[in-house]
Protein backbone atom coordinates (compact mmCIF):
# COMPACT_ATOMS: atom_id res chain seq x y z
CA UNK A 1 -58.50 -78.69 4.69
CA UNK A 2 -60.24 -76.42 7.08
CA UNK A 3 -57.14 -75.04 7.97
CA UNK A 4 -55.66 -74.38 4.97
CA UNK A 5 -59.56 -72.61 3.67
CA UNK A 6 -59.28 -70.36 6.89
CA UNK A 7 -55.04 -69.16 5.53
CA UNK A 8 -56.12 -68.94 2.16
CA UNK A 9 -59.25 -66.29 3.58
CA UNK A 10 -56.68 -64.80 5.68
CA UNK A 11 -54.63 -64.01 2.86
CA UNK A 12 -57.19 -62.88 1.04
CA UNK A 13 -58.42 -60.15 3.58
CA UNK A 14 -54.93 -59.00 3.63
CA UNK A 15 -54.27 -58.93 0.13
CA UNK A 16 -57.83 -56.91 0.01
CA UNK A 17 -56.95 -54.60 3.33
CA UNK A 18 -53.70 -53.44 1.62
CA UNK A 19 -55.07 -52.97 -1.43
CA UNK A 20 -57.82 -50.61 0.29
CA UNK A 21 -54.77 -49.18 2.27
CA UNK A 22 -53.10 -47.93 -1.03
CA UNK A 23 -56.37 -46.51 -2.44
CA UNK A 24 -56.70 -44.58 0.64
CA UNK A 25 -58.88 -41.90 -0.11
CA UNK A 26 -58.89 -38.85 1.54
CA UNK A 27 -61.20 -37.55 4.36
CA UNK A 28 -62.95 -34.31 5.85
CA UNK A 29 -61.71 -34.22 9.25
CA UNK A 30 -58.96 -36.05 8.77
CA UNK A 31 -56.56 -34.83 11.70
CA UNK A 32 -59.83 -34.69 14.33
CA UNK A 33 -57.77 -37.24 16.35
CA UNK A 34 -54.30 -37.00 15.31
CA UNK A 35 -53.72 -32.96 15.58
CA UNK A 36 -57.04 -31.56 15.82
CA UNK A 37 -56.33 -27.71 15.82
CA UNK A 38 -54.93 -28.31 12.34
CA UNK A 39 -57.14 -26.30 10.60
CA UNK A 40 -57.58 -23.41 12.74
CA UNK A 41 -53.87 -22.94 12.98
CA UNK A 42 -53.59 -23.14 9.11
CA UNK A 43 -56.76 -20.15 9.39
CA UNK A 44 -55.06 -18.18 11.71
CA UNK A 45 -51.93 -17.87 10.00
CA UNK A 46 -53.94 -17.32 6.78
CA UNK A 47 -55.79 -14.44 8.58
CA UNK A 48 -53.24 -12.76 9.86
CA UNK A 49 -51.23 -12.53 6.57
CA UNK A 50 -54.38 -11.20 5.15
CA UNK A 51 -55.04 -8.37 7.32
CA UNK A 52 -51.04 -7.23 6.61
CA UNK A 53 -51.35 -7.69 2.93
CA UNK A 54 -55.29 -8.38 1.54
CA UNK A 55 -52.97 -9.97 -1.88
CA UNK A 56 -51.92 -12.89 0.06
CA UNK A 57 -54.84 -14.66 -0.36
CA UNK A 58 -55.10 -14.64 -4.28
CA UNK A 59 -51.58 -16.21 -3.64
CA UNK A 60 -52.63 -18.99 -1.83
CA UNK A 61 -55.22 -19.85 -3.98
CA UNK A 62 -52.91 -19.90 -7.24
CA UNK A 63 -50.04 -21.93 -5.27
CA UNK A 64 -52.76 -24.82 -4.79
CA UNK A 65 -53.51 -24.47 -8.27
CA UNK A 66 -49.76 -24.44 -9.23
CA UNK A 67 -49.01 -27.34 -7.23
CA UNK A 68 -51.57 -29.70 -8.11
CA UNK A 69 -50.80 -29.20 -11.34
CA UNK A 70 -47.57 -30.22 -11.46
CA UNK A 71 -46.89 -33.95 -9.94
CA UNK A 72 -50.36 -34.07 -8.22
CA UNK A 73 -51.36 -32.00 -4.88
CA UNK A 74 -48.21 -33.03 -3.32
CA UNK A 75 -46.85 -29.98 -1.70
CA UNK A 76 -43.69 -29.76 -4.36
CA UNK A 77 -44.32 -26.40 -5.26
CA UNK A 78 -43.14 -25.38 -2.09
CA UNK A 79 -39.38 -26.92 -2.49
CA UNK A 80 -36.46 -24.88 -2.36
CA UNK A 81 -33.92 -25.35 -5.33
CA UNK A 82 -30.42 -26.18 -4.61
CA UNK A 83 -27.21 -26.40 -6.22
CA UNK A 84 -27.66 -29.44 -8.00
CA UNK A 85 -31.53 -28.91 -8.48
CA UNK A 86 -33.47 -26.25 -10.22
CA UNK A 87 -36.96 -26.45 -8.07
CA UNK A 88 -40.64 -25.95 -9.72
CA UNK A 89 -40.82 -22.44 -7.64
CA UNK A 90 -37.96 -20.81 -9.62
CA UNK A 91 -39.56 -21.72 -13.00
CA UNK A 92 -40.39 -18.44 -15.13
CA UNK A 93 -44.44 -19.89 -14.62
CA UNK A 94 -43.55 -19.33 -10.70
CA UNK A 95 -40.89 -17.22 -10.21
CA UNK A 96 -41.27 -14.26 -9.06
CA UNK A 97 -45.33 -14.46 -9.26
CA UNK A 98 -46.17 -16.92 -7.09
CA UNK A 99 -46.40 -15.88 -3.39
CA UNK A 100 -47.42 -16.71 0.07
CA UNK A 101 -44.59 -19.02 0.93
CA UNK A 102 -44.32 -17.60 4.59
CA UNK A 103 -47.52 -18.14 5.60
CA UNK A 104 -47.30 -21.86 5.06
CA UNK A 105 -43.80 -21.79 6.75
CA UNK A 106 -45.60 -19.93 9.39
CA UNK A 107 -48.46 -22.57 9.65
CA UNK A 108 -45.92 -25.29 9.30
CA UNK A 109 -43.94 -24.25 12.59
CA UNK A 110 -46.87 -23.91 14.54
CA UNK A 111 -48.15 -27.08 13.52
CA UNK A 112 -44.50 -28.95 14.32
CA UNK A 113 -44.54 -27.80 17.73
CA UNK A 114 -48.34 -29.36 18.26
CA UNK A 115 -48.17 -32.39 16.94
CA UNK A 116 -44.45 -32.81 15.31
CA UNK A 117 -44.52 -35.13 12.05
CA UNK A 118 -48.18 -34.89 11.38
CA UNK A 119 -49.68 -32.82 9.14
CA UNK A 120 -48.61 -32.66 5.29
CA UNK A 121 -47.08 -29.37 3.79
CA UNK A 122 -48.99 -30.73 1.11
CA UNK A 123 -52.29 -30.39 3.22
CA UNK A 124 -51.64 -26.85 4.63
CA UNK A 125 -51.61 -25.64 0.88
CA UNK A 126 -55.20 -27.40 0.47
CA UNK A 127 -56.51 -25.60 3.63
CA UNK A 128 -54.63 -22.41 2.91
CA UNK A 129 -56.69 -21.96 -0.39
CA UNK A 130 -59.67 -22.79 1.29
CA UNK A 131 -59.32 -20.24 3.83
CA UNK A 132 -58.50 -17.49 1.47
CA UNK A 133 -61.28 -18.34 -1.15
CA UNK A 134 -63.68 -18.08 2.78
CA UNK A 135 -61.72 -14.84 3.79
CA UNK A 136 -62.29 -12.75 0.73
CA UNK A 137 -66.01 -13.30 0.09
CA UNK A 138 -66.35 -16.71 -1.23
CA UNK A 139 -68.20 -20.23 -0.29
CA UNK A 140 -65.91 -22.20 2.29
CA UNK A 141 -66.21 -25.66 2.08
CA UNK A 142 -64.82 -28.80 3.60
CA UNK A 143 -61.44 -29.85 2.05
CA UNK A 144 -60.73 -34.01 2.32
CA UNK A 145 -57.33 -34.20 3.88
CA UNK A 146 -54.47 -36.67 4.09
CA UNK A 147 -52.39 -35.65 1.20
CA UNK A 148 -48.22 -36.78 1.88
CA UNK A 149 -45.58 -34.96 0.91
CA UNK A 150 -43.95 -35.53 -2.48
CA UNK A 151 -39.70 -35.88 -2.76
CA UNK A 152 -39.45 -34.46 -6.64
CA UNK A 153 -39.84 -30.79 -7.28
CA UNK A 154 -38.38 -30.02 -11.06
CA UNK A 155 -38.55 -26.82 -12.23
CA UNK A 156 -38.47 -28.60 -16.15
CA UNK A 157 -42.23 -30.20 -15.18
CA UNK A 158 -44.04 -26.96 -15.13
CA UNK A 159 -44.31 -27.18 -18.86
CA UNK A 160 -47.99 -28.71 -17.38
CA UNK A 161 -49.14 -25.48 -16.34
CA UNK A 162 -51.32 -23.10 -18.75
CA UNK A 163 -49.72 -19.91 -19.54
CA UNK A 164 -51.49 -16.92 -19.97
CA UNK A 165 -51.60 -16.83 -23.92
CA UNK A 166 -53.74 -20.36 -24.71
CA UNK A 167 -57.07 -20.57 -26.56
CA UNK A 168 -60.26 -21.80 -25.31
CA UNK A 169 -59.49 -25.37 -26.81
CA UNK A 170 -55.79 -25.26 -25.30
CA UNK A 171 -57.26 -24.25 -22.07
CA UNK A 172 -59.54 -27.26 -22.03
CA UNK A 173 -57.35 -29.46 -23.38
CA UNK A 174 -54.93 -28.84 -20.51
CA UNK A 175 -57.48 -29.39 -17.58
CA UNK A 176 -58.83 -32.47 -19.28
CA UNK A 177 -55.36 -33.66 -19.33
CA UNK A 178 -55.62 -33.05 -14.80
CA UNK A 179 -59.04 -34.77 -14.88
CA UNK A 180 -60.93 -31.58 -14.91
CA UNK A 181 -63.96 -30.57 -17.41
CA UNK A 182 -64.52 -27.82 -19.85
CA UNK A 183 -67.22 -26.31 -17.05
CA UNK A 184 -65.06 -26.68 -14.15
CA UNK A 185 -61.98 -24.95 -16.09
CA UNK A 186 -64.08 -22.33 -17.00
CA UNK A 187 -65.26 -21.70 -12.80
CA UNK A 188 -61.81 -22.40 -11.34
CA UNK A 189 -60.53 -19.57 -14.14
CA UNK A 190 -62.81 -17.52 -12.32
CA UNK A 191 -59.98 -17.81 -9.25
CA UNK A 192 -58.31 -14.50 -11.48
CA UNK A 193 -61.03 -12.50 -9.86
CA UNK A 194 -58.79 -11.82 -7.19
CA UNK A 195 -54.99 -10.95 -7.28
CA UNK A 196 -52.77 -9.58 -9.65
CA UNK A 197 -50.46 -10.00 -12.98
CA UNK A 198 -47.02 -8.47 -13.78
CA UNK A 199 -46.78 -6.67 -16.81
CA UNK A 200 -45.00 -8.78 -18.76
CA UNK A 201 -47.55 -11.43 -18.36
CA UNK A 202 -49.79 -9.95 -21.16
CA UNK A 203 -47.77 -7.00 -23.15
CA UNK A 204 -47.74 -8.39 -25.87
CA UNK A 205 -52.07 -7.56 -26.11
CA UNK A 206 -50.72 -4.17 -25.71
CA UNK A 207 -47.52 -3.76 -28.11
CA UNK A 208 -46.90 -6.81 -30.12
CA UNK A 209 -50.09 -8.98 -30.50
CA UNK A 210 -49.51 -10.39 -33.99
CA UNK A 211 -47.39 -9.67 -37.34
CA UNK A 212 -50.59 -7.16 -38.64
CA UNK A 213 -51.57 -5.29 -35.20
CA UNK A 214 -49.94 -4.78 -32.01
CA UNK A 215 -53.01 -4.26 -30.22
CA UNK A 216 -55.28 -6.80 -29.22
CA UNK A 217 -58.50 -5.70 -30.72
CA UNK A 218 -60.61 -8.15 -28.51
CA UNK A 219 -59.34 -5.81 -25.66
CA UNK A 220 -61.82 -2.79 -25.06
CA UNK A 221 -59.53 -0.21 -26.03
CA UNK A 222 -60.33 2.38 -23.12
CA UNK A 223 -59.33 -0.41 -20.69
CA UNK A 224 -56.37 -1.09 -22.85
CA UNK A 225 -54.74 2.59 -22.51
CA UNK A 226 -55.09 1.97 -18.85
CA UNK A 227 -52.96 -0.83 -19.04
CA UNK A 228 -50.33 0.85 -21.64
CA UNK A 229 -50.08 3.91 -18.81
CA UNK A 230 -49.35 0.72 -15.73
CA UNK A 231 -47.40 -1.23 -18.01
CA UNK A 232 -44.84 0.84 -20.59
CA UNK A 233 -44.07 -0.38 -23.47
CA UNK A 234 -40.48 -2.29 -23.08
CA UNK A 235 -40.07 -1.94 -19.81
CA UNK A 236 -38.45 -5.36 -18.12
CA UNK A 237 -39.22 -4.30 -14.69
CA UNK A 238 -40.47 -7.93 -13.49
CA UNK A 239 -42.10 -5.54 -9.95
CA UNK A 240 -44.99 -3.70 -12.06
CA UNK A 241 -48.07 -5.03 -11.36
CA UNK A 242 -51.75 -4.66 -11.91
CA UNK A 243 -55.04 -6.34 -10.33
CA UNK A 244 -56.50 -8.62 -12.57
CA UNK A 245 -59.75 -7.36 -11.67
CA UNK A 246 -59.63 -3.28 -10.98
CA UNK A 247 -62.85 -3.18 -9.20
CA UNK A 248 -62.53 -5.43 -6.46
CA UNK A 249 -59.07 -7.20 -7.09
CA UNK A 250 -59.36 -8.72 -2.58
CA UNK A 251 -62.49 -10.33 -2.82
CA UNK A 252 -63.72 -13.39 -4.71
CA UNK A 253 -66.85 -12.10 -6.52
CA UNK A 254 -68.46 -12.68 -10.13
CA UNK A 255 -66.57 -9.40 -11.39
CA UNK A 256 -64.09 -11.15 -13.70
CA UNK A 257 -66.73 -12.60 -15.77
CA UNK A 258 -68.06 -9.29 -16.02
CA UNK A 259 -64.92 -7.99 -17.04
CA UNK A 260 -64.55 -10.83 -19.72
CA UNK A 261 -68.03 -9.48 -21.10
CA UNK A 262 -66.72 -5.81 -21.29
CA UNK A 263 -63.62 -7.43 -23.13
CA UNK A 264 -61.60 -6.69 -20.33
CA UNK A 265 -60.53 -9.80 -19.30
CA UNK A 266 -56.76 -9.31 -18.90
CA UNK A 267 -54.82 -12.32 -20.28
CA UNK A 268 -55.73 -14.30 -23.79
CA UNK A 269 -56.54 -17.10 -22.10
CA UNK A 270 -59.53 -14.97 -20.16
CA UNK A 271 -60.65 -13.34 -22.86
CA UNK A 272 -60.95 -16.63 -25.61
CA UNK A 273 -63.42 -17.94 -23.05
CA UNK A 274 -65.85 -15.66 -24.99
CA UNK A 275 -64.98 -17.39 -28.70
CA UNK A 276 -66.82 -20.80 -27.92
CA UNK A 277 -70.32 -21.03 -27.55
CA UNK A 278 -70.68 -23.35 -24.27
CA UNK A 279 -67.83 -21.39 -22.74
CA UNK A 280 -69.58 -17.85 -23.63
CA UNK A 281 -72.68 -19.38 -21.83
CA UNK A 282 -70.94 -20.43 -19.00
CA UNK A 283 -69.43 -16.82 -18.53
CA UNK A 284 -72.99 -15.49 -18.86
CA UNK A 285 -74.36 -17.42 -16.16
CA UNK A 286 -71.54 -16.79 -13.73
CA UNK A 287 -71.92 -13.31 -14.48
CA UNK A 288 -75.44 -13.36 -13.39
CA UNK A 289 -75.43 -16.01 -11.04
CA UNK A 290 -72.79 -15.00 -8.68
CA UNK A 291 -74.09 -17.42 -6.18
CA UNK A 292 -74.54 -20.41 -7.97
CA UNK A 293 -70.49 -20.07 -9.58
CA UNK A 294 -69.42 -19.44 -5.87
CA UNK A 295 -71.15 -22.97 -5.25
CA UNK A 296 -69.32 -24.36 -8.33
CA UNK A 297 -66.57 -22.68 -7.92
CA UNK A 298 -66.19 -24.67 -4.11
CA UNK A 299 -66.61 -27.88 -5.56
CA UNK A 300 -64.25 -27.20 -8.66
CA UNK A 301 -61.49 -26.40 -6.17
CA UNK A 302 -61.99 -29.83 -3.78
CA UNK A 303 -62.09 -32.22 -7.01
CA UNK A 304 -58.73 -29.93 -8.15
CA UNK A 305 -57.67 -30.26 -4.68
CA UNK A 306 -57.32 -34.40 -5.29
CA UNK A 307 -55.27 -34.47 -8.31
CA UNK A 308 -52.72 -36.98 -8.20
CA UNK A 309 -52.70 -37.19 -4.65
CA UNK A 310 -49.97 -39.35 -2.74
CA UNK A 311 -51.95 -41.18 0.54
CA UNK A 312 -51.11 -43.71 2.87
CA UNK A 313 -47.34 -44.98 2.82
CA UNK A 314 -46.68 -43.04 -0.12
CA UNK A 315 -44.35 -39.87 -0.21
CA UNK A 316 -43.89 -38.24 3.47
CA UNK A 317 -44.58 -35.87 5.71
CA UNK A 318 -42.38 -32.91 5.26
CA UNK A 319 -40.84 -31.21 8.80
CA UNK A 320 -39.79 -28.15 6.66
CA UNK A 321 -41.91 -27.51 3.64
CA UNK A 322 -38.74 -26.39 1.94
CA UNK A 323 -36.88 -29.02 1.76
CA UNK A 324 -37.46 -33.18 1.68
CA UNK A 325 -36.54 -35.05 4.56
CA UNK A 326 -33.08 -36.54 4.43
């Protein structure tokens, strides 16, 4: 009987350790022991991208956004199509916006030739964002590592991410849907503080808003010739660009809820954060409490950062971030 009591506990414990083992969760420090200049390789090559192109960074920070988004943190934004498949980085929501891809690949060599097989693609796009949130004026913070590697990258599934034309409601319905609150969608849409659109991401405020007016008149229309003179009306030329925020479009600061105030946010889905009254108040306060949304804005980005996260045994661990291990 004794016997038998002591199996059945050893069972248990097992039953309960693998059970703990698949709701790994993940950790600060994870790769202290297993490749512990991780991090400042992942810095470095974030840094020295930077100082050849300040834009960079506001790329980094949208790719972790793009790729948790779609399938979870799992580093399948980063997947090159090929013939038979038509990857999540050549959707229209990606392709040609979304950039930065060569600083990962840069981080991910570097970090092969330490400590081969180790550290998650997925990962490097979690510190990456980090990094460039630090390098252009925001809080740094600690990011919980020990993401894997997903195998699926569809370009179909970024029907997930929020274009630039949904209301306030659409907006929060879409984070709610990743876990994320009305509050923290409003400080992680602060992230457009830094960077830069194409054109044809928000024409149609300019030219072809609805059947009655072809001018957006929640724009400010001063700031709106601006735009008409960077952005002319028809062109298709996918390269035209403008900062999303004119006055300091390199560093993370509380300037693009300013901008929303002056009605110049840039895209609808800035601008409606103004129509509801909790998200109006939130705008205020960032607006005036630059400090205290930079500490929001830090913590926004690590819950973001865990979205659907594959851990332990799950996925793998990429060797090139562009394409799944065979």
């Amino acid at each position: 009987k004794m016997s038998a009591r002591i199996l059945i506990s050893a069972l248990i414990f097992l039953v309960l350790c693998e059970c703990m083992m698949l709701e790994a969760q993940l950790q600060v420090g994870f790769y202290d022991n297993s490749c512990s200049m991780a991090e400042f390789i992942v810095r470095q090559e974030v840094t020295n991208a930077f100082f050849i192109n300040k834009g960079v960074a506001a790329g980094l920070v949208r790719m972790h956004f793009h790729d948790c988004f779609v399938r979870g943190c799992d580093g399948s934004v980063l997947i090159d199509s090929t013939p038979t498949n038509s990857a999540e980085k050549d959707s229209p929501a990606n392709n040609p916006s979304l950039r930065g891809f060569e600083v990962i690949d840069s981080a991910k060599t570097r970090l092969e030739s330490v400590c081969q097989g180790v550290v998650s693609c997925a990962d490097i796009v979690a510190f990456a964002a980090r990094d460039s949130v630090a390098i252009t004026g925001g809080f740094g913070y600690e990011v919980p590592a020990g993401r894997r590697d997903g195998r699926i990258s569809l370009a179909s599934e970024t029907r997930s991410l929020p274009p630039p034309t949904l209301n306030v409601d659409q907006l929060t319905q879409n984070f709610k849907n990743m876990g994320l609150t009305q509050e923290e969608m409003v400080t992680l849409s602060g992230a457009h503080t830094i960077g830069r659109s194409h054109c044809l991401a928000f024409s149609n405020r300019l030219y072809s808003f609805n059947s009655t007016t072809s001018q957006d008149p929640s724009l400010d229309p001063s700031y709106a010739s601006q735009l008409k003179q960077q952005c002319p009306e028809g062109s298709t030329d996918a390269s035209l660009v403008v900062p999303m925020n004119p006055v300091s479009p390199a560093i993370t600061d509380e300037c693009y809820y300013t901008d929303i105030l002056a009605n110049r946010g840039l895209f609808t889905s800035d601008q409606t954060l103004l129509t509801n009254p909790t998200t109006a108040i939130q705008v205020i306060q960032n607006a005036r409490y630059p400090f205290l949304w930079k500490s929001k804005f830090a913590s926004a980005m690590v819950k973001m950062g865990q979205i659907g996260v594959l851990t332990g045994t799950a996925g793998e661990i990429r060797a090139n971030c562009r394409v799944i291990n065979s």
